[in-house]
N, C-alpha and C. Protein backbone atom coordinates (compact mmCIF):
# COMPACT_ATOMS: atom_id res chain seq x y z
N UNK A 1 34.81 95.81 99.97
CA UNK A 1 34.30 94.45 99.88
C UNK A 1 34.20 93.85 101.27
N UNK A 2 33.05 93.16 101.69
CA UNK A 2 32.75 92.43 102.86
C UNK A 2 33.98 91.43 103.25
N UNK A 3 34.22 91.42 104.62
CA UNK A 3 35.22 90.23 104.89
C UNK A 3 34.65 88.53 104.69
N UNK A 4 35.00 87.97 104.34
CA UNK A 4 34.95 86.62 103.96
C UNK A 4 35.60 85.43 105.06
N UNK A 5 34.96 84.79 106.05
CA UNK A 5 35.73 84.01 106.76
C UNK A 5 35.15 82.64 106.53
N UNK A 6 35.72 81.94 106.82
CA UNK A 6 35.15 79.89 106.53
C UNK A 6 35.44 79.56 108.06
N UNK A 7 34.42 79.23 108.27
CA UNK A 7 34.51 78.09 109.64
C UNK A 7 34.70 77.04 109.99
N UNK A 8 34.74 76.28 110.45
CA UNK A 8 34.34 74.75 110.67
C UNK A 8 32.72 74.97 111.45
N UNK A 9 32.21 73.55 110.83
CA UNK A 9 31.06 73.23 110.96
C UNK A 9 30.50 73.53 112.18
N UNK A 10 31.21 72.92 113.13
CA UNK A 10 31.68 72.50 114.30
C UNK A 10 31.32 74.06 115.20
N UNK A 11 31.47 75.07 114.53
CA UNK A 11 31.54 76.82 115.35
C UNK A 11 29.92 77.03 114.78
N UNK A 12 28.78 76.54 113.94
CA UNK A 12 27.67 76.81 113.20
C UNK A 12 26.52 76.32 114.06
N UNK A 13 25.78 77.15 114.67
CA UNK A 13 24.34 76.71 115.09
C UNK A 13 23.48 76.13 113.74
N UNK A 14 23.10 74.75 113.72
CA UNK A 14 22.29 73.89 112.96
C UNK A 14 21.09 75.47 112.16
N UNK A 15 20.61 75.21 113.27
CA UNK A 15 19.02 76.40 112.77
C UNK A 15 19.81 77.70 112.05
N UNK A 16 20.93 78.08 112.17
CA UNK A 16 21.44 79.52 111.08
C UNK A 16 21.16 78.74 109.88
N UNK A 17 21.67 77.60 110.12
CA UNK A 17 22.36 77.06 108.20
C UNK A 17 20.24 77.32 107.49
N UNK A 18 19.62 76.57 108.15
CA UNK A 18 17.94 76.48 107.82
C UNK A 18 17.96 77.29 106.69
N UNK A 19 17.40 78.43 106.96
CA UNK A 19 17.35 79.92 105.89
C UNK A 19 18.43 79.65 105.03
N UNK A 20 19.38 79.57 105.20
CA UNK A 20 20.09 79.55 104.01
C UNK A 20 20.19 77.81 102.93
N UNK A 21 20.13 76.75 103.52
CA UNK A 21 20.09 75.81 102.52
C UNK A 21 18.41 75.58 102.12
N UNK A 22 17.38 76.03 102.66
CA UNK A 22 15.82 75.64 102.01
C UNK A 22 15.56 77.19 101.36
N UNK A 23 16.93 78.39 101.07
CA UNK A 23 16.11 79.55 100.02
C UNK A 23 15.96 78.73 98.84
N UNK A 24 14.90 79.33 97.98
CA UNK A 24 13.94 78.86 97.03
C UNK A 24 14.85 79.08 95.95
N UNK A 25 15.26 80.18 96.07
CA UNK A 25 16.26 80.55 94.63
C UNK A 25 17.71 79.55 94.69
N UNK A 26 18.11 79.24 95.67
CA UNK A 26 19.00 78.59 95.67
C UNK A 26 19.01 76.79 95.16
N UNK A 27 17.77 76.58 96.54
CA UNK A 27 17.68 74.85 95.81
C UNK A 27 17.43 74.69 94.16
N UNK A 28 16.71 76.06 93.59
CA UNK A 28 16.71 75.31 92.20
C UNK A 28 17.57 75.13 91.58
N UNK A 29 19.04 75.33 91.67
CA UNK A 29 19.99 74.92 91.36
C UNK A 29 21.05 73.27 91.72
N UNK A 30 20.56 73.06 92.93
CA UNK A 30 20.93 71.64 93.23
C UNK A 30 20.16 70.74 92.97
N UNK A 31 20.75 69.50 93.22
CA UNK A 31 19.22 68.37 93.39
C UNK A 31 18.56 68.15 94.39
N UNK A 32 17.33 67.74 93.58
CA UNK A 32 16.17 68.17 94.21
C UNK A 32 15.80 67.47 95.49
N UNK A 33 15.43 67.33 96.86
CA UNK A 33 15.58 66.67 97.84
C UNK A 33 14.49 67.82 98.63
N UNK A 34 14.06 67.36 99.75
CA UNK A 34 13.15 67.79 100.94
C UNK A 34 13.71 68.92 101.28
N UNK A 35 12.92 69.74 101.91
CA UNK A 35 13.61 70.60 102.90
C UNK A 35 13.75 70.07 104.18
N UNK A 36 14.82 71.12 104.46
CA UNK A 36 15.66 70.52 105.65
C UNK A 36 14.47 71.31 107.02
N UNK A 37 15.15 70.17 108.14
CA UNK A 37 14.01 70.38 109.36
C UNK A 37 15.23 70.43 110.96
N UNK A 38 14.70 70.80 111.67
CA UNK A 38 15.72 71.03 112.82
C UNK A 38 16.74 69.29 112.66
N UNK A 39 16.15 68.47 112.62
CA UNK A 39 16.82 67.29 112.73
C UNK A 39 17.76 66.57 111.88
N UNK A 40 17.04 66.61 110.38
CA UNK A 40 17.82 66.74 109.00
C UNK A 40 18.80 67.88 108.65
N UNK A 41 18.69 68.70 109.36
CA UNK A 41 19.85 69.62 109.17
C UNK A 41 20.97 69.28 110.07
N UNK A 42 21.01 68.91 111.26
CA UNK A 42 21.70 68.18 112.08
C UNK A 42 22.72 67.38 111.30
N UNK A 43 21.87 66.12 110.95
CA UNK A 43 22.21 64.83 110.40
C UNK A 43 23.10 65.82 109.02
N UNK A 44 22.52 66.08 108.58
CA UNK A 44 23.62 66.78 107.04
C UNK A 44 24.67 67.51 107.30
N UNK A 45 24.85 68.38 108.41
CA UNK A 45 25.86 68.65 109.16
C UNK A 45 26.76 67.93 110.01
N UNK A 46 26.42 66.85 110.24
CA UNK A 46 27.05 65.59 111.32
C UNK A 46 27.98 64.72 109.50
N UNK A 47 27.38 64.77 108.46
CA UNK A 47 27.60 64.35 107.28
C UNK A 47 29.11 65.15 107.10
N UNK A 48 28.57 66.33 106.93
CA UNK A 48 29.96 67.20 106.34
C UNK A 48 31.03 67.42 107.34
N UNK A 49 30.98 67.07 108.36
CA UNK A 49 31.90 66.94 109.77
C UNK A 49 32.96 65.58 109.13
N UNK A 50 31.89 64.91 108.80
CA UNK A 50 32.59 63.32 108.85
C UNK A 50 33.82 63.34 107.66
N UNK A 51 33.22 64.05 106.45
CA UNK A 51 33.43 64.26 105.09
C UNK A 51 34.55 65.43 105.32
N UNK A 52 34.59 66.20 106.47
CA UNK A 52 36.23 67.10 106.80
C UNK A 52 37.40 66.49 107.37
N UNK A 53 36.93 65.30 108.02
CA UNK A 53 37.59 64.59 108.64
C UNK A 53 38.26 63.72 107.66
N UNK A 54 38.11 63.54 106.17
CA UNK A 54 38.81 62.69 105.25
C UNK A 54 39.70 63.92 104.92
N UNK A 55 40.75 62.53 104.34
CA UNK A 55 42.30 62.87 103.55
C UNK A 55 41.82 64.09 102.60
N UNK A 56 42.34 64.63 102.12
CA UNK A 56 41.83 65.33 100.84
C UNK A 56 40.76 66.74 101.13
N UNK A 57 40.04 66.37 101.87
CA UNK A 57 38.80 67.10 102.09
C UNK A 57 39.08 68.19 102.86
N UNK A 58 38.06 69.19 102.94
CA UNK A 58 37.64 70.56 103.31
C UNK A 58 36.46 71.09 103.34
N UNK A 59 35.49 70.93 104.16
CA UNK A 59 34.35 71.77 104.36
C UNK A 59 34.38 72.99 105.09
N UNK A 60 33.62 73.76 104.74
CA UNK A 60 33.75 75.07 105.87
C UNK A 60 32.23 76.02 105.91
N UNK A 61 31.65 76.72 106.79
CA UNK A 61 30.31 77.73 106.56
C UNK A 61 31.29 78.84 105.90
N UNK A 62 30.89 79.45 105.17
CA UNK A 62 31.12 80.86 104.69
C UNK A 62 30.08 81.89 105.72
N UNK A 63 31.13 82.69 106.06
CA UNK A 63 30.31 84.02 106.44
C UNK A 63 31.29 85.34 105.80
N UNK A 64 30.22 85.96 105.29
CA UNK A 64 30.60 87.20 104.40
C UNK A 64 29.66 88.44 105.48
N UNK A 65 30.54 89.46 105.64
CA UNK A 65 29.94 90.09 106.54
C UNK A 65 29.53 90.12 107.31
N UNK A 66 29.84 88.60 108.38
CA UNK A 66 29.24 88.42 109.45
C UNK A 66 28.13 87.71 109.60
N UNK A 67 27.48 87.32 107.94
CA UNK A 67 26.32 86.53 107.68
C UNK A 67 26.50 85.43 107.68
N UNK A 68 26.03 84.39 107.89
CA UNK A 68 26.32 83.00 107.74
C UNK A 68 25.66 83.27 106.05
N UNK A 69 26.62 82.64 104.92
CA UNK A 69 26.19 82.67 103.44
C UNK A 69 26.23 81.61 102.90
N UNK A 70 26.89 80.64 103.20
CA UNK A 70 26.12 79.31 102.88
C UNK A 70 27.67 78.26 103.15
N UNK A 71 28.38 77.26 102.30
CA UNK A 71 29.26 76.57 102.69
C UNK A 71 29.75 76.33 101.27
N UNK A 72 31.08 75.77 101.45
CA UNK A 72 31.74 75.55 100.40
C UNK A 72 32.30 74.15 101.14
N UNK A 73 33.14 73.49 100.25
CA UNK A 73 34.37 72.45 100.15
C UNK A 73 35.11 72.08 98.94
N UNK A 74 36.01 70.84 99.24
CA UNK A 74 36.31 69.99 98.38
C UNK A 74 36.10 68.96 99.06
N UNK A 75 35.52 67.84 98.26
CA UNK A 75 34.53 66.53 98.73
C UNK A 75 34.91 65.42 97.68
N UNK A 76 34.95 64.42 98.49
CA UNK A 76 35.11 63.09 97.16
C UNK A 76 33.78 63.04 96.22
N UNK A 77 34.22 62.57 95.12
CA UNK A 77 33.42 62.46 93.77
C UNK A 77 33.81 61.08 93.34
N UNK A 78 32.98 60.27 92.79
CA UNK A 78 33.62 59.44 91.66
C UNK A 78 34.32 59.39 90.93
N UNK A 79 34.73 60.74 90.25
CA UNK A 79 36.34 60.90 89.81
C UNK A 79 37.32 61.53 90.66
N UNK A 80 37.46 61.06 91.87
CA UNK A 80 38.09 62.26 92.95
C UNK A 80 37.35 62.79 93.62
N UNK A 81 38.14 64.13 93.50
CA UNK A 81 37.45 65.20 94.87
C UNK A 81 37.21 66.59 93.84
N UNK A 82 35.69 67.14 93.92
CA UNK A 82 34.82 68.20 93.42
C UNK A 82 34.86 69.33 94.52
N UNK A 83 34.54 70.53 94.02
CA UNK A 83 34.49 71.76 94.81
C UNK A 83 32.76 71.50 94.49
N UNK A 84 32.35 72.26 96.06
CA UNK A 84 31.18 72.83 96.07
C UNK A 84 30.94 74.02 96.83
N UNK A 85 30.24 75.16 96.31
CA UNK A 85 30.20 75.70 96.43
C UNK A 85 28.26 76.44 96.61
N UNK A 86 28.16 76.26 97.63
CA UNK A 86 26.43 76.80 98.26
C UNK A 86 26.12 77.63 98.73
N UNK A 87 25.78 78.84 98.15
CA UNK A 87 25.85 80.35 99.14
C UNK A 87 24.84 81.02 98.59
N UNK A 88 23.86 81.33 99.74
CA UNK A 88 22.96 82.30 99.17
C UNK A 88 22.30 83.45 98.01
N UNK A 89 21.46 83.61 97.82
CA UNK A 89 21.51 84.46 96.64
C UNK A 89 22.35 85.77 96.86
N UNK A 90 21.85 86.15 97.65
CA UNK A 90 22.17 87.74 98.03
C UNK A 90 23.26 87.28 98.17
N UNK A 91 24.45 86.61 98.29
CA UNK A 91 25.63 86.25 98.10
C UNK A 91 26.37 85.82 97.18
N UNK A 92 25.95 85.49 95.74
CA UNK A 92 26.34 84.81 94.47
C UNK A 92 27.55 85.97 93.90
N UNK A 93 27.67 87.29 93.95
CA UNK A 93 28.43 87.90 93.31
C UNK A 93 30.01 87.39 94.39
N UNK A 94 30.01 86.38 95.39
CA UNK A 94 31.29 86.07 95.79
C UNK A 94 31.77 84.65 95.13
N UNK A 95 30.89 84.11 94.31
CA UNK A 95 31.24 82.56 93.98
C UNK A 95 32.80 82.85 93.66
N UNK A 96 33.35 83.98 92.63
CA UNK A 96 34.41 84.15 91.95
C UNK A 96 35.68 84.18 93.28
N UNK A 97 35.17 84.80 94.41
CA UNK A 97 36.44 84.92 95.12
C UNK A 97 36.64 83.66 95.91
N UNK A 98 35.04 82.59 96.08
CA UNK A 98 35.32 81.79 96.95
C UNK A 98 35.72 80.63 96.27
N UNK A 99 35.75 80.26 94.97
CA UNK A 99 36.14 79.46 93.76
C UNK A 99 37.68 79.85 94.00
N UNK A 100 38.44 80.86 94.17
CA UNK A 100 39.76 81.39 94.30
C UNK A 100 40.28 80.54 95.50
N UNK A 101 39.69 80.58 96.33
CA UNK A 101 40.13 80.28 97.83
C UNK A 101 39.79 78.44 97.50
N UNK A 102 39.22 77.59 96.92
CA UNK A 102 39.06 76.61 97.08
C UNK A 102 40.17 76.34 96.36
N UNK A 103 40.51 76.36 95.44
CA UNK A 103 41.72 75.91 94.21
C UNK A 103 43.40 76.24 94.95
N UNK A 104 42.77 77.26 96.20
CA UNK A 104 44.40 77.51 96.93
C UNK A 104 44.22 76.06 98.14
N UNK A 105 42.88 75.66 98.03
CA UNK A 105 43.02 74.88 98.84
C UNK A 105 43.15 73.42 98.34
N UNK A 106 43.14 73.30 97.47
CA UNK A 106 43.21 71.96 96.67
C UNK A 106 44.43 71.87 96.26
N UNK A 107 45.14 72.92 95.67
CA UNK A 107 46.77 73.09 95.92
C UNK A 107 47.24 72.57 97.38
N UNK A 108 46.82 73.18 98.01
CA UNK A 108 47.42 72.78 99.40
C UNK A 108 47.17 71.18 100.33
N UNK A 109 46.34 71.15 99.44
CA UNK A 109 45.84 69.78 99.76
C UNK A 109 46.63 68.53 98.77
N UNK A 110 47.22 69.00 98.34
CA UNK A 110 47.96 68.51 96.96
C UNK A 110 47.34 67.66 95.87
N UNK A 111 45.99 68.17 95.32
CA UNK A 111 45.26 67.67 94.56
C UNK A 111 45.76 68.09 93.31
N UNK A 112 45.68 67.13 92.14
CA UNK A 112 46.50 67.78 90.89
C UNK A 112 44.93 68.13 89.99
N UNK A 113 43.81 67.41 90.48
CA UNK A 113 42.59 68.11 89.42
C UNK A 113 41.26 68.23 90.30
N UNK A 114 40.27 68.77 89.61
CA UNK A 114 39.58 69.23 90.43
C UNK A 114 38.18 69.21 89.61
N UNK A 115 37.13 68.34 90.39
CA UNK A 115 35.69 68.50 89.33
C UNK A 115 34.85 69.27 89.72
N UNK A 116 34.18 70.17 88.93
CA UNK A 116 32.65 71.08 89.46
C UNK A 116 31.77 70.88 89.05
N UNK A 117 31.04 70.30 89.74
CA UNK A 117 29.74 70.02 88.81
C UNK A 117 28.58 70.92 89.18
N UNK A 118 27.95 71.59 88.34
CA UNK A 118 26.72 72.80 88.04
C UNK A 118 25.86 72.08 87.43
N UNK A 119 24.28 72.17 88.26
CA UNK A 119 22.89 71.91 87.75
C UNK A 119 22.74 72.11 86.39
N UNK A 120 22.40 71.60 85.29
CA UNK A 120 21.74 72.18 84.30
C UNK A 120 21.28 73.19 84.22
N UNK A 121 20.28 73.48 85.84
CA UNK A 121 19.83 74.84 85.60
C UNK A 121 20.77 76.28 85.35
N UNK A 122 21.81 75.61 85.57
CA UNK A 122 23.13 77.18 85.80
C UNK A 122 23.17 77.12 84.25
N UNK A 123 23.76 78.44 83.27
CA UNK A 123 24.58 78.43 82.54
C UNK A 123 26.14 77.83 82.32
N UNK A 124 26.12 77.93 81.36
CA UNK A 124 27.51 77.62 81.39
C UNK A 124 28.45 79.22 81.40
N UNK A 125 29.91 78.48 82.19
CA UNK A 125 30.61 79.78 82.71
C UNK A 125 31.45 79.94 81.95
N UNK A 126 31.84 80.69 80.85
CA UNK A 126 32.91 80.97 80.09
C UNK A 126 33.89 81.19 80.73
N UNK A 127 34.31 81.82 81.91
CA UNK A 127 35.89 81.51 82.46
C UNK A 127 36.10 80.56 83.27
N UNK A 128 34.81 79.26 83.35
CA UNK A 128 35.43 77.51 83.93
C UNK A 128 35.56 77.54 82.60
N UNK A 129 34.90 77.46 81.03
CA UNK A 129 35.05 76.58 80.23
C UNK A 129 37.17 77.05 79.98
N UNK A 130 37.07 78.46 79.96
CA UNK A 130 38.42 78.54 80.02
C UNK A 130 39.65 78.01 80.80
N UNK A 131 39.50 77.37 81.94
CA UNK A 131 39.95 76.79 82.69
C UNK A 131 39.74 75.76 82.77
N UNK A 132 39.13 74.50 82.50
CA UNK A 132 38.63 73.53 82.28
C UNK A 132 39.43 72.33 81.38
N UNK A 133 40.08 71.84 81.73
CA UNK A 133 40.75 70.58 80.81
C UNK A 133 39.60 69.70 79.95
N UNK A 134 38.41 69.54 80.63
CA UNK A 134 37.43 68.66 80.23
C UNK A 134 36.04 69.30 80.04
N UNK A 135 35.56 69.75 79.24
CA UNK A 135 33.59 70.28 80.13
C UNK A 135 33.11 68.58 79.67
N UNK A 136 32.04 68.09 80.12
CA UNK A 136 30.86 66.73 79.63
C UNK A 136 29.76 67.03 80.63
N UNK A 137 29.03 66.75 79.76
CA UNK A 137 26.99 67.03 80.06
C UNK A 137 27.37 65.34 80.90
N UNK A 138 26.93 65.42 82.15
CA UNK A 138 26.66 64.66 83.07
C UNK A 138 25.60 64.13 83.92
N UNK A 139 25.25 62.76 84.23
CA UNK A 139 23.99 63.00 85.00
C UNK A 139 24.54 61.60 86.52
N UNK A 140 23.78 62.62 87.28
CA UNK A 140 24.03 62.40 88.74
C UNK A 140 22.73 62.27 89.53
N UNK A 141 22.51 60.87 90.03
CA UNK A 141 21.06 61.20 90.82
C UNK A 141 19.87 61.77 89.33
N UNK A 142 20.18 61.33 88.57
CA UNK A 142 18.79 61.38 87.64
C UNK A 142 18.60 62.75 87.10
N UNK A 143 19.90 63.42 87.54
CA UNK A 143 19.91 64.84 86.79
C UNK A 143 20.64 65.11 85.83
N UNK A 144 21.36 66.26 85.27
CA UNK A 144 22.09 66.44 84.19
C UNK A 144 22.76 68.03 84.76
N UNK A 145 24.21 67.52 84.68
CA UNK A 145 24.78 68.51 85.23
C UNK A 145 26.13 69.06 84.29
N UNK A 146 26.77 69.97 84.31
CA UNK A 146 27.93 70.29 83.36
C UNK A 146 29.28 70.20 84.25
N UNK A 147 29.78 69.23 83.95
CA UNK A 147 31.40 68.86 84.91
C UNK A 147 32.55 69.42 84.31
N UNK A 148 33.02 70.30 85.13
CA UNK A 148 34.16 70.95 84.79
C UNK A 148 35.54 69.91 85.02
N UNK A 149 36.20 70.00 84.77
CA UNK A 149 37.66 69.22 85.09
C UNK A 149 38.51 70.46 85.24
N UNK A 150 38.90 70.88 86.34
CA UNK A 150 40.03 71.57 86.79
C UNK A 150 41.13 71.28 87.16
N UNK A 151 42.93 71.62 86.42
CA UNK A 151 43.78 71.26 86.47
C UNK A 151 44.16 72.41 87.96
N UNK A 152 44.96 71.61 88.68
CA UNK A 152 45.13 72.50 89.97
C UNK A 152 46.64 72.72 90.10
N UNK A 153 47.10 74.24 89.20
CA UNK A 153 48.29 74.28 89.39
C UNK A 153 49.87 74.15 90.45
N UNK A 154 50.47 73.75 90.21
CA UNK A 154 51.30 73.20 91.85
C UNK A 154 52.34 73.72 91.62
């Protein structure tokens, strides 16, 4: 299995992230917004800097093999703080290990729950619904998304 490291933002040339947040297969899963441009990628990165710098929080780039594969965190939500998780296609068979590593980090962060929210377009995941205190059909920004509630064992 490929090594898995998280960075800070802060170690990421702007133009790597490009290719990976405007792949086609990927945005159809988030909401829907522009593609990103040398400058807007900046600014969205100057965003998640700010958003590491809070209590609670954790952003990081994922690189799997040396690839830059996209980014993860835990981020405030309206009910708290949500994991996200954004990583390339050719990278999706790691969601499971990097979902592992966020929940050690929300432990450590001493969060007692934890929300995920997935596009409509995703399925639903039979081992979140198993883990899940809560599932509810949700809408965010004019979409409809499936919110997990994760209890974060301590």
């Amino acid at each position: 299995m490929s090594e898995i490291k998280y960075l800070s933002f802060n170690d990421v040339d702007p133009e790597d992230f490009l290719a990976v947040v405007n792949e086609k297969a990927l945005r159809k899963h988030l909401i829907d917004h522009a593609l990103f441009d040398s400058i807007s990628i900046r600014d969205w990165m100057e965003a998640k800097i700010k958003i590491e710098s809070m209590s609670g929080c954790r952003v990081r780039a994922i690189y799997i093999g040396g690839m830059l594969a996209g980014w993860c965190g835990i981020q405030p939500d309206n009910n708290g703080f949500e994991f996200a998780i954004v990583i390339s296609q050719k990278f999706w068979g790691f969601g499971r290990t990097i979902f592992k590593t966020l929940m050690c980090w929300a432990k450590e962060l001493g969060h007692k729950e934890i929300v995920f929210h997935l596009l409509g377009s995703r399925p639903e995941y039979k081992a979140l619904n198993r883990i899940a205190t809560k599932v509810y059909k949700t809408e965010l920004l004019g979409q409809w998304f499936t919110t997990y509630y994760i209890s974060v064992d301590t």
